[in-house]
PDB file of N, CA and C in Angstrom:
ATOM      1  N   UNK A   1      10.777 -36.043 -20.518  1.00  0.00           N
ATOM      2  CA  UNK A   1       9.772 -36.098 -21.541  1.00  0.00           C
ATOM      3  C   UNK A   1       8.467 -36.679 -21.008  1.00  0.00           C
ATOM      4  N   UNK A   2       8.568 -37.530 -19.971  1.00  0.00           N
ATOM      5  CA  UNK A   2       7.317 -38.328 -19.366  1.00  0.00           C
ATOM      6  C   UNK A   2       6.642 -37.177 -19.060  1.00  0.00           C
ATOM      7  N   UNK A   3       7.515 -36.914 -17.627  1.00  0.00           N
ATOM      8  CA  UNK A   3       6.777 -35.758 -17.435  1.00  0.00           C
ATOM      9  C   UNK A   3       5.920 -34.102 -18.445  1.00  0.00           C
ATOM     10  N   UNK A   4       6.678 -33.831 -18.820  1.00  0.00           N
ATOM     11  CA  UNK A   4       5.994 -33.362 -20.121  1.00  0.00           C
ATOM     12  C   UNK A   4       4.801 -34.128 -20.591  1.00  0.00           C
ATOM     13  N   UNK A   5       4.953 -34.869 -21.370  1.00  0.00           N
ATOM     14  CA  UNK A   5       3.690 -36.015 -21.495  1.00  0.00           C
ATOM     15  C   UNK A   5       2.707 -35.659 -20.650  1.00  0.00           C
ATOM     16  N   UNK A   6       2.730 -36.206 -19.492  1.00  0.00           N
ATOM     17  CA  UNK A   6       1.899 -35.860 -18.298  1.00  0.00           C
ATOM     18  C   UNK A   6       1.002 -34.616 -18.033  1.00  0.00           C
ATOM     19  N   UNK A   7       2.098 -33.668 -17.595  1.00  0.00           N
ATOM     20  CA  UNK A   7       1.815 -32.563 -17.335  1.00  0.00           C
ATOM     21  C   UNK A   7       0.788 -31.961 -18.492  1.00  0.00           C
ATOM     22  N   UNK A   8       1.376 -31.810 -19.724  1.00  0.00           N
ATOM     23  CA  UNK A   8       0.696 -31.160 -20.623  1.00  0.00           C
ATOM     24  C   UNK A   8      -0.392 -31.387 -22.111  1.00  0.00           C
ATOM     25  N   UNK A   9      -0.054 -32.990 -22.439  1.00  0.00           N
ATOM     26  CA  UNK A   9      -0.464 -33.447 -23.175  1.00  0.00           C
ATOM     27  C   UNK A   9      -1.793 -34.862 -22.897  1.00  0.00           C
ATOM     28  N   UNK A  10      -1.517 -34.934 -21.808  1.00  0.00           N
ATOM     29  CA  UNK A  10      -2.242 -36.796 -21.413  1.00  0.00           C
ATOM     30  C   UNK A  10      -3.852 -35.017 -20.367  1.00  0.00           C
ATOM     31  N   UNK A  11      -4.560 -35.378 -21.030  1.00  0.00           N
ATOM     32  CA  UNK A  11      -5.246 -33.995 -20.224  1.00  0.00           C
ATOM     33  C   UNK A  11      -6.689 -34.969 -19.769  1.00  0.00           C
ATOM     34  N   UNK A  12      -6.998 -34.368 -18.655  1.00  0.00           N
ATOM     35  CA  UNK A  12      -8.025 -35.316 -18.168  1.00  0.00           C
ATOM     36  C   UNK A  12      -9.265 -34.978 -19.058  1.00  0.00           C
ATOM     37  N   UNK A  13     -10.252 -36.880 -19.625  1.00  0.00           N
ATOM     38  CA  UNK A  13     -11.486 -36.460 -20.141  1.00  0.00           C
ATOM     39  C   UNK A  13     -11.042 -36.990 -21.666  1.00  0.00           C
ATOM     40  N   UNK A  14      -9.508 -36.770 -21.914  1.00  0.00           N
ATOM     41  CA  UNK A  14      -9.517 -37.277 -23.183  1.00  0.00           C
ATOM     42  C   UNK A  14      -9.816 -38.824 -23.002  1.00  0.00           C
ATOM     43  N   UNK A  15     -10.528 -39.244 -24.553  1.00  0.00           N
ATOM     44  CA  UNK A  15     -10.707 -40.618 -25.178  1.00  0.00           C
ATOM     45  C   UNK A  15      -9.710 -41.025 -25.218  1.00  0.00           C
ATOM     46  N   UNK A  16     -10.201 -42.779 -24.631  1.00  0.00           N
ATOM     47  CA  UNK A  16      -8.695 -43.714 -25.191  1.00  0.00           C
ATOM     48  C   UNK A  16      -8.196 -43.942 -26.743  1.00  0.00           C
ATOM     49  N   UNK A  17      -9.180 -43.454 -27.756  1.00  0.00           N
ATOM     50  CA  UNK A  17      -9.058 -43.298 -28.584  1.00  0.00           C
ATOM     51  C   UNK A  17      -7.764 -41.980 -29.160  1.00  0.00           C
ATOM     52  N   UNK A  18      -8.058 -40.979 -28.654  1.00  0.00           N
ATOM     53  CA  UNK A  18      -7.346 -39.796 -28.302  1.00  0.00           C
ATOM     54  C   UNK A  18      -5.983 -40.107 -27.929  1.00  0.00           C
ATOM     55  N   UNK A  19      -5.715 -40.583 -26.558  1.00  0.00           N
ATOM     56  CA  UNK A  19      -4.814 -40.994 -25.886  1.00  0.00           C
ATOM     57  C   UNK A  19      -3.609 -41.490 -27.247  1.00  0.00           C
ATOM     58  N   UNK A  20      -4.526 -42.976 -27.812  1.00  0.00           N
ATOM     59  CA  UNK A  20      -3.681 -44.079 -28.417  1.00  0.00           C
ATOM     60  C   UNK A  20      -3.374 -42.936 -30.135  1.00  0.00           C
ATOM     61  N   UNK A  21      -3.673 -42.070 -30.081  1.00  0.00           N
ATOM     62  CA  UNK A  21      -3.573 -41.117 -31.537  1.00  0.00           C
ATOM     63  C   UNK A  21      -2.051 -40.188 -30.891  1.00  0.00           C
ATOM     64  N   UNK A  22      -2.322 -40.190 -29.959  1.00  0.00           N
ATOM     65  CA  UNK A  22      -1.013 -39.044 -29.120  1.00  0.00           C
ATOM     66  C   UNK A  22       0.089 -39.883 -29.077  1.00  0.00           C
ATOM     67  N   UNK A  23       0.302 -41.653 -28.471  1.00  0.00           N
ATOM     68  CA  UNK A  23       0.881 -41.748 -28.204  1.00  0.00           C
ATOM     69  C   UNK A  23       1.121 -43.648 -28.465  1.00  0.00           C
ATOM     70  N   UNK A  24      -0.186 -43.923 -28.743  1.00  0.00           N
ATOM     71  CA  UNK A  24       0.169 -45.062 -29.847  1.00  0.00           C
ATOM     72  C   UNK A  24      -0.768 -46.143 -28.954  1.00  0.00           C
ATOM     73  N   UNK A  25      -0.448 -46.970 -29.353  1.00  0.00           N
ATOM     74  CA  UNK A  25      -1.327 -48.260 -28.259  1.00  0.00           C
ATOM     75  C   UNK A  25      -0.313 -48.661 -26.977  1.00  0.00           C
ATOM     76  N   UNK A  26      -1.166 -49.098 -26.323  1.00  0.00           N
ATOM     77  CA  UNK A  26      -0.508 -49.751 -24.968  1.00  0.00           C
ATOM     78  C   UNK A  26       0.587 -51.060 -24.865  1.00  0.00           C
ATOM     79  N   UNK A  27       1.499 -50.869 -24.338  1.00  0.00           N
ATOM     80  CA  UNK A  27       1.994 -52.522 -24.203  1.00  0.00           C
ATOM     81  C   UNK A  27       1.078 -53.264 -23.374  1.00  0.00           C
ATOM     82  N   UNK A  28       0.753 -52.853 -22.299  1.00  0.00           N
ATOM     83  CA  UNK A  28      -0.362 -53.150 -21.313  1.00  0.00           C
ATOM     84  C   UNK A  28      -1.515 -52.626 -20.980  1.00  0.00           C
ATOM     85  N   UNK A  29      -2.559 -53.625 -20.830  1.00  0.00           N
ATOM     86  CA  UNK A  29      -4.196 -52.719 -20.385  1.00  0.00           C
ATOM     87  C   UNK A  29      -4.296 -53.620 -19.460  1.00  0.00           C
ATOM     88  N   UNK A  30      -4.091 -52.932 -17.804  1.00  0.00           N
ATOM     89  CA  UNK A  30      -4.180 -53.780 -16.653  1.00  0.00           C
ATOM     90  C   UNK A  30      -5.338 -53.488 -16.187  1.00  0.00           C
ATOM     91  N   UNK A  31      -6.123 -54.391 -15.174  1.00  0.00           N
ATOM     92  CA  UNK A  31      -7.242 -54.223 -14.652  1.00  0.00           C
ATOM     93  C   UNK A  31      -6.821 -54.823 -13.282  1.00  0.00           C
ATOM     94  N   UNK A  32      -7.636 -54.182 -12.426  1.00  0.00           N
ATOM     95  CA  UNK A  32      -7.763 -54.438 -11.196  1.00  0.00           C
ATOM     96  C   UNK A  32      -7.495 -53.599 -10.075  1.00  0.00           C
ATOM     97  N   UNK A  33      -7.282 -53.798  -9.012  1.00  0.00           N
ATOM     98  CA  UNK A  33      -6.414 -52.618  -8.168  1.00  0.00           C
ATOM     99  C   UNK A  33      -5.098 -51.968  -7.684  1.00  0.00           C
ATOM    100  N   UNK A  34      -4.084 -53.296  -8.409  1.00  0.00           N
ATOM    101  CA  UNK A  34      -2.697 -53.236  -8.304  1.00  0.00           C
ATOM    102  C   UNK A  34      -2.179 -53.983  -9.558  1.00  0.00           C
ATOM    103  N   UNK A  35      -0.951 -53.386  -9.803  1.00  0.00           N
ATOM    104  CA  UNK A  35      -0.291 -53.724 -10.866  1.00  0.00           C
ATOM    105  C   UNK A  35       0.838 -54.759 -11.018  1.00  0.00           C
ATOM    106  N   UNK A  36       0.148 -55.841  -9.636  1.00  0.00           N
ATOM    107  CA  UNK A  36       0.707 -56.916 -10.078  1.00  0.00           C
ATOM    108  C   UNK A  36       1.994 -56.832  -9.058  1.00  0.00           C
ATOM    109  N   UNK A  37       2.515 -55.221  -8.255  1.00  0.00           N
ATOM    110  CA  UNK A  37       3.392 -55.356  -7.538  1.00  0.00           C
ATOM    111  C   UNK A  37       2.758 -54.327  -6.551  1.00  0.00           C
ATOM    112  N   UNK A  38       3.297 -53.401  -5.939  1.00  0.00           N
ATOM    113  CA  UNK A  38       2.981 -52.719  -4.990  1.00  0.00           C
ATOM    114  C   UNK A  38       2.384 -50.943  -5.079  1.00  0.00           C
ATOM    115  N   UNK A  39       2.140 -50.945  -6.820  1.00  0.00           N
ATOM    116  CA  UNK A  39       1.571 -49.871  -7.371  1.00  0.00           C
ATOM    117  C   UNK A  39      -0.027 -50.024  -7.380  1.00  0.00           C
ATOM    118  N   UNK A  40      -1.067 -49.011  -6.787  1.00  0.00           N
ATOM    119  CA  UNK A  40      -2.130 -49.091  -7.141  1.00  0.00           C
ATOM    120  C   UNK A  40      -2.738 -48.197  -7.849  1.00  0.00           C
ATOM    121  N   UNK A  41      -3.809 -48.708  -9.152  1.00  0.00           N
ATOM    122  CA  UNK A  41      -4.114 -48.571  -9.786  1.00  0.00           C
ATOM    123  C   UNK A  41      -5.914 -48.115  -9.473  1.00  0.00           C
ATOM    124  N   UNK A  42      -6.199 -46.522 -10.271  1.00  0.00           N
ATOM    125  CA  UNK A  42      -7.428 -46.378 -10.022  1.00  0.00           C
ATOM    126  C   UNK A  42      -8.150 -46.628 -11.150  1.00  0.00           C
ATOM    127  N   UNK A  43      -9.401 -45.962 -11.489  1.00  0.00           N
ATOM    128  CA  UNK A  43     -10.383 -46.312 -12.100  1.00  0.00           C
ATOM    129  C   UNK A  43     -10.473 -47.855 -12.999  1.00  0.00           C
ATOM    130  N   UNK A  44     -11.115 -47.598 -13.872  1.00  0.00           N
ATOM    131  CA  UNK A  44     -11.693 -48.818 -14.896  1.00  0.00           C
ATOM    132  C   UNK A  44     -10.982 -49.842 -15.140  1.00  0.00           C
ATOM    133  N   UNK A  45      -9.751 -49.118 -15.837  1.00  0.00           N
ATOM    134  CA  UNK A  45      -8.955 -49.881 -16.622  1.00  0.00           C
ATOM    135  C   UNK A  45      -7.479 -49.061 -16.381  1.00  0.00           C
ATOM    136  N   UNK A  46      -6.367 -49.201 -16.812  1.00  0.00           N
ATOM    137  CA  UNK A  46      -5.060 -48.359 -17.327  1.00  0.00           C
ATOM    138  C   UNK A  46      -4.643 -48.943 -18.238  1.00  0.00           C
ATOM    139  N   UNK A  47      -4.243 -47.828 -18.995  1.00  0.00           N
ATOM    140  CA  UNK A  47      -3.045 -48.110 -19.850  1.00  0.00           C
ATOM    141  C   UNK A  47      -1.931 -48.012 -19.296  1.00  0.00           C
ATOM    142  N   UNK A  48      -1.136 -49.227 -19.883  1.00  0.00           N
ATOM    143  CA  UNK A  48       0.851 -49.171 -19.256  1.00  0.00           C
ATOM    144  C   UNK A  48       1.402 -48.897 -20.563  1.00  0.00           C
ATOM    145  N   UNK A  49       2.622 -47.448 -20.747  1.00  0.00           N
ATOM    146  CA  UNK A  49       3.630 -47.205 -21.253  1.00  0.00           C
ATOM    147  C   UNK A  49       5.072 -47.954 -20.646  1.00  0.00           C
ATOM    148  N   UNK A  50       5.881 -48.621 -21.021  1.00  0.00           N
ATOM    149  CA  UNK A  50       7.164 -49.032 -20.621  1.00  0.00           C
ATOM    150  C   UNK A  50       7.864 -47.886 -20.855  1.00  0.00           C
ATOM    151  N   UNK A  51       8.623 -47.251 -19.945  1.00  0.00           N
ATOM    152  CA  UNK A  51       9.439 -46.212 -20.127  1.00  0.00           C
ATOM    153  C   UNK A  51      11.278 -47.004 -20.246  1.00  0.00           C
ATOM    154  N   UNK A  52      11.638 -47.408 -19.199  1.00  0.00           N
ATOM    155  CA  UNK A  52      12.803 -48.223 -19.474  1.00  0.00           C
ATOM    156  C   UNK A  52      13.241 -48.621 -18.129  1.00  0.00           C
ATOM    157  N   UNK A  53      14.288 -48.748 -17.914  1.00  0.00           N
ATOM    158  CA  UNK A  53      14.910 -49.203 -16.586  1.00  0.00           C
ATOM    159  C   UNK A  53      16.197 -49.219 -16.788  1.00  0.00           C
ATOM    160  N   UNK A  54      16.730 -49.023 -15.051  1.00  0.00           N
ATOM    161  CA  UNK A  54      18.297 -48.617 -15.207  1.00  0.00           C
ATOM    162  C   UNK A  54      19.376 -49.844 -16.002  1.00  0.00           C
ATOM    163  N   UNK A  55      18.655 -51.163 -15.099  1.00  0.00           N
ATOM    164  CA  UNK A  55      19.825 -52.029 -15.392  1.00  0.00           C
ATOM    165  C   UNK A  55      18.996 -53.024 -16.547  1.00  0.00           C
ATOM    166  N   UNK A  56      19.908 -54.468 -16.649  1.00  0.00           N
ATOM    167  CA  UNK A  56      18.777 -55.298 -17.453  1.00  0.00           C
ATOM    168  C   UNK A  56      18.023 -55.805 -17.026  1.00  0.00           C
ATOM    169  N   UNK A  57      17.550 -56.199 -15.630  1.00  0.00           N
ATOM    170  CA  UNK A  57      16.917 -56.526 -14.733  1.00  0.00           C
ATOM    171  C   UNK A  57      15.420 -55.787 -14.694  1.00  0.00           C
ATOM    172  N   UNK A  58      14.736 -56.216 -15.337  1.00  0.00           N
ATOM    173  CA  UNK A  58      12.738 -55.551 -15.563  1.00  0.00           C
ATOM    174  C   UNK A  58      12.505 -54.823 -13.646  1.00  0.00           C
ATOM    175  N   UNK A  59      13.375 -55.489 -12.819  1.00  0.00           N
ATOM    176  CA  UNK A  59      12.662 -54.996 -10.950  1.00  0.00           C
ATOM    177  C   UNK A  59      13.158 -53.471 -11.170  1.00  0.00           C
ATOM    178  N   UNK A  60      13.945 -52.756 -12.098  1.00  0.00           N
ATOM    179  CA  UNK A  60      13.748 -51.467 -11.487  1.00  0.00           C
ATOM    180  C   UNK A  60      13.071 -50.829 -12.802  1.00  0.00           C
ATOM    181  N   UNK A  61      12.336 -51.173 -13.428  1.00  0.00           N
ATOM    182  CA  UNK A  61      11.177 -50.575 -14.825  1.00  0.00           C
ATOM    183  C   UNK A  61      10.674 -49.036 -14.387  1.00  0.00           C
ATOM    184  N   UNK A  62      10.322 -48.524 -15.280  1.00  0.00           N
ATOM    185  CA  UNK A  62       9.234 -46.987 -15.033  1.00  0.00           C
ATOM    186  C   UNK A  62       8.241 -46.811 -16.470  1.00  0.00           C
ATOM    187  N   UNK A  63       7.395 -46.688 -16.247  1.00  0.00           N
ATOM    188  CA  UNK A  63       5.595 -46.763 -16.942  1.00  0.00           C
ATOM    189  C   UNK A  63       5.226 -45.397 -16.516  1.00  0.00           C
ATOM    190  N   UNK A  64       4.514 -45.275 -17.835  1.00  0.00           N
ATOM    191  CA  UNK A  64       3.447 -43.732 -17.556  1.00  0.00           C
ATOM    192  C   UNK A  64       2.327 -44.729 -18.026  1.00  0.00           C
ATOM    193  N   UNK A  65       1.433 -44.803 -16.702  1.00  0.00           N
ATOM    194  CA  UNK A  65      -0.069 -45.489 -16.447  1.00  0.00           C
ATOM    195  C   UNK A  65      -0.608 -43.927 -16.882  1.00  0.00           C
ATOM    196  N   UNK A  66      -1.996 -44.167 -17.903  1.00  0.00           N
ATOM    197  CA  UNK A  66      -3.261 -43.647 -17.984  1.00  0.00           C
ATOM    198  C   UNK A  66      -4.008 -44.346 -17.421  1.00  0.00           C
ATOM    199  N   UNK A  67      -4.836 -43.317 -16.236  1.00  0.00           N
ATOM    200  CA  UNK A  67      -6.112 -44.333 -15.584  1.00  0.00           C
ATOM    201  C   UNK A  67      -7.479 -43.716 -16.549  1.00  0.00           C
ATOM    202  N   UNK A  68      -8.227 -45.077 -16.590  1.00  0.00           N
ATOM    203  CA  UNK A  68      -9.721 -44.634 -17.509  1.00  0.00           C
ATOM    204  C   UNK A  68     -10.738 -44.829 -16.225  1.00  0.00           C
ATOM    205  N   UNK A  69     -11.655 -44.052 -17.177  1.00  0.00           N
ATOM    206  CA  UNK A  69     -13.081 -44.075 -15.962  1.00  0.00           C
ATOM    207  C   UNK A  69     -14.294 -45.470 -17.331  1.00  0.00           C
ATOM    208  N   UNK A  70     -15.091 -45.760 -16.035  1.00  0.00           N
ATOM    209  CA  UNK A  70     -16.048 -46.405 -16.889  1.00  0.00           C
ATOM    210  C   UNK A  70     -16.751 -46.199 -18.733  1.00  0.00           C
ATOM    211  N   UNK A  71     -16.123 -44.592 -18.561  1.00  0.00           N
ATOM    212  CA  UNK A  71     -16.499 -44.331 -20.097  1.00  0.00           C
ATOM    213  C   UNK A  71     -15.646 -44.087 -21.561  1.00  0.00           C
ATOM    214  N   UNK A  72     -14.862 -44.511 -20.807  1.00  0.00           N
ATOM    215  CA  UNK A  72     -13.489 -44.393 -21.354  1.00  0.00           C
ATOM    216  C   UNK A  72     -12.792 -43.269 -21.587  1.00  0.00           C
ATOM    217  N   UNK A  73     -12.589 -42.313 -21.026  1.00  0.00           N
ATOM    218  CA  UNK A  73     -12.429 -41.484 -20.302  1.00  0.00           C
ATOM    219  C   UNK A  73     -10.955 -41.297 -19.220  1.00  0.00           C
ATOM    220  N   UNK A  74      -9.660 -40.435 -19.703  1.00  0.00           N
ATOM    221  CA  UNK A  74      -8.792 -40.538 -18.889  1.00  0.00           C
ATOM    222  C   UNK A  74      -8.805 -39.810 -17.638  1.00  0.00           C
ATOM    223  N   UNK A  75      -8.934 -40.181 -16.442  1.00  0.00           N
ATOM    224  CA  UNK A  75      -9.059 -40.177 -14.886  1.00  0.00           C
ATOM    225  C   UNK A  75      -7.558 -39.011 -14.917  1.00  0.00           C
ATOM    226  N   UNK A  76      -6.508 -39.545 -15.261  1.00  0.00           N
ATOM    227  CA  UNK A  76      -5.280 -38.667 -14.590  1.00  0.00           C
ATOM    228  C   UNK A  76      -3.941 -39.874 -15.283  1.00  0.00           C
ATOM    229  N   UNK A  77      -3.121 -39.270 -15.113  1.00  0.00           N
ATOM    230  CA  UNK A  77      -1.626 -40.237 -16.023  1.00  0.00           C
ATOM    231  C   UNK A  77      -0.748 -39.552 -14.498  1.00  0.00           C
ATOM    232  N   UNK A  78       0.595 -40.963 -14.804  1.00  0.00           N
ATOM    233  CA  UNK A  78       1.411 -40.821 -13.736  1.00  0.00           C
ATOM    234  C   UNK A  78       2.476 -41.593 -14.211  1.00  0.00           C
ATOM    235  N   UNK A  79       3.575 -41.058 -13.419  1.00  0.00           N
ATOM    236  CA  UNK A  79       4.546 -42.501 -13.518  1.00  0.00           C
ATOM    237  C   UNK A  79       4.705 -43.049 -12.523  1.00  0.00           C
ATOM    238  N   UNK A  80       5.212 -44.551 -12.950  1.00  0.00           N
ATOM    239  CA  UNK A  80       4.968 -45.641 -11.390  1.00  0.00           C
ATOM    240  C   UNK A  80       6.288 -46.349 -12.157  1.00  0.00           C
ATOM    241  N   UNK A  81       6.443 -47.469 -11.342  1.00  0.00           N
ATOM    242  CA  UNK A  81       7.822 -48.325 -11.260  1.00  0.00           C
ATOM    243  C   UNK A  81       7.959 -49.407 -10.217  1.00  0.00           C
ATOM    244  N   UNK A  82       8.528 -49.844 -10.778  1.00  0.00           N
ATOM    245  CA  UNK A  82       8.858 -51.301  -9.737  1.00  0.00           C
ATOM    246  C   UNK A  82      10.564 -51.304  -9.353  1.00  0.00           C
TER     247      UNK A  82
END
């Protein structure tokens, strides 16, 4: 389904406004160049989706990041994981 998401619905250029109407608000709006582990992160800002993880342990998690551009503006969506 992520993928789906991705592929066909998260479309570059849409508003974060847009985005959060498709798919709701963020658990996370990270800034910077990494996400805190060994994922890097482009443009402005991202949004983090929590997707889930195998065990109960948060180290093996999976997120569909939206990256924004300065105008708020989605750059490209992906999934990442720790």
């Amino acid at each position: 389904m992520a993928d789906d998401l991705i592929r066909r619905h998260l479309q570059k250029g849409m508003t974060s406004d847009e985005v959060v109407k498709l798919i709701g608000r963020p658990e996370t709006t990270l800034k910077g160049e990494t996400d805190g582990g060994a994922n890097r992160l482009v443009g402005n800002h991202t949004y983090s989706y929590w997707i889930g993880s195998w065990t109960f342990a948060a180290w093996d998690s999976t997120f569909v990041y939206v990256y924004f551009d300065d105008n708020e503006r989605v750059i490209s969506a992906e999934m990442q994981g720790f």
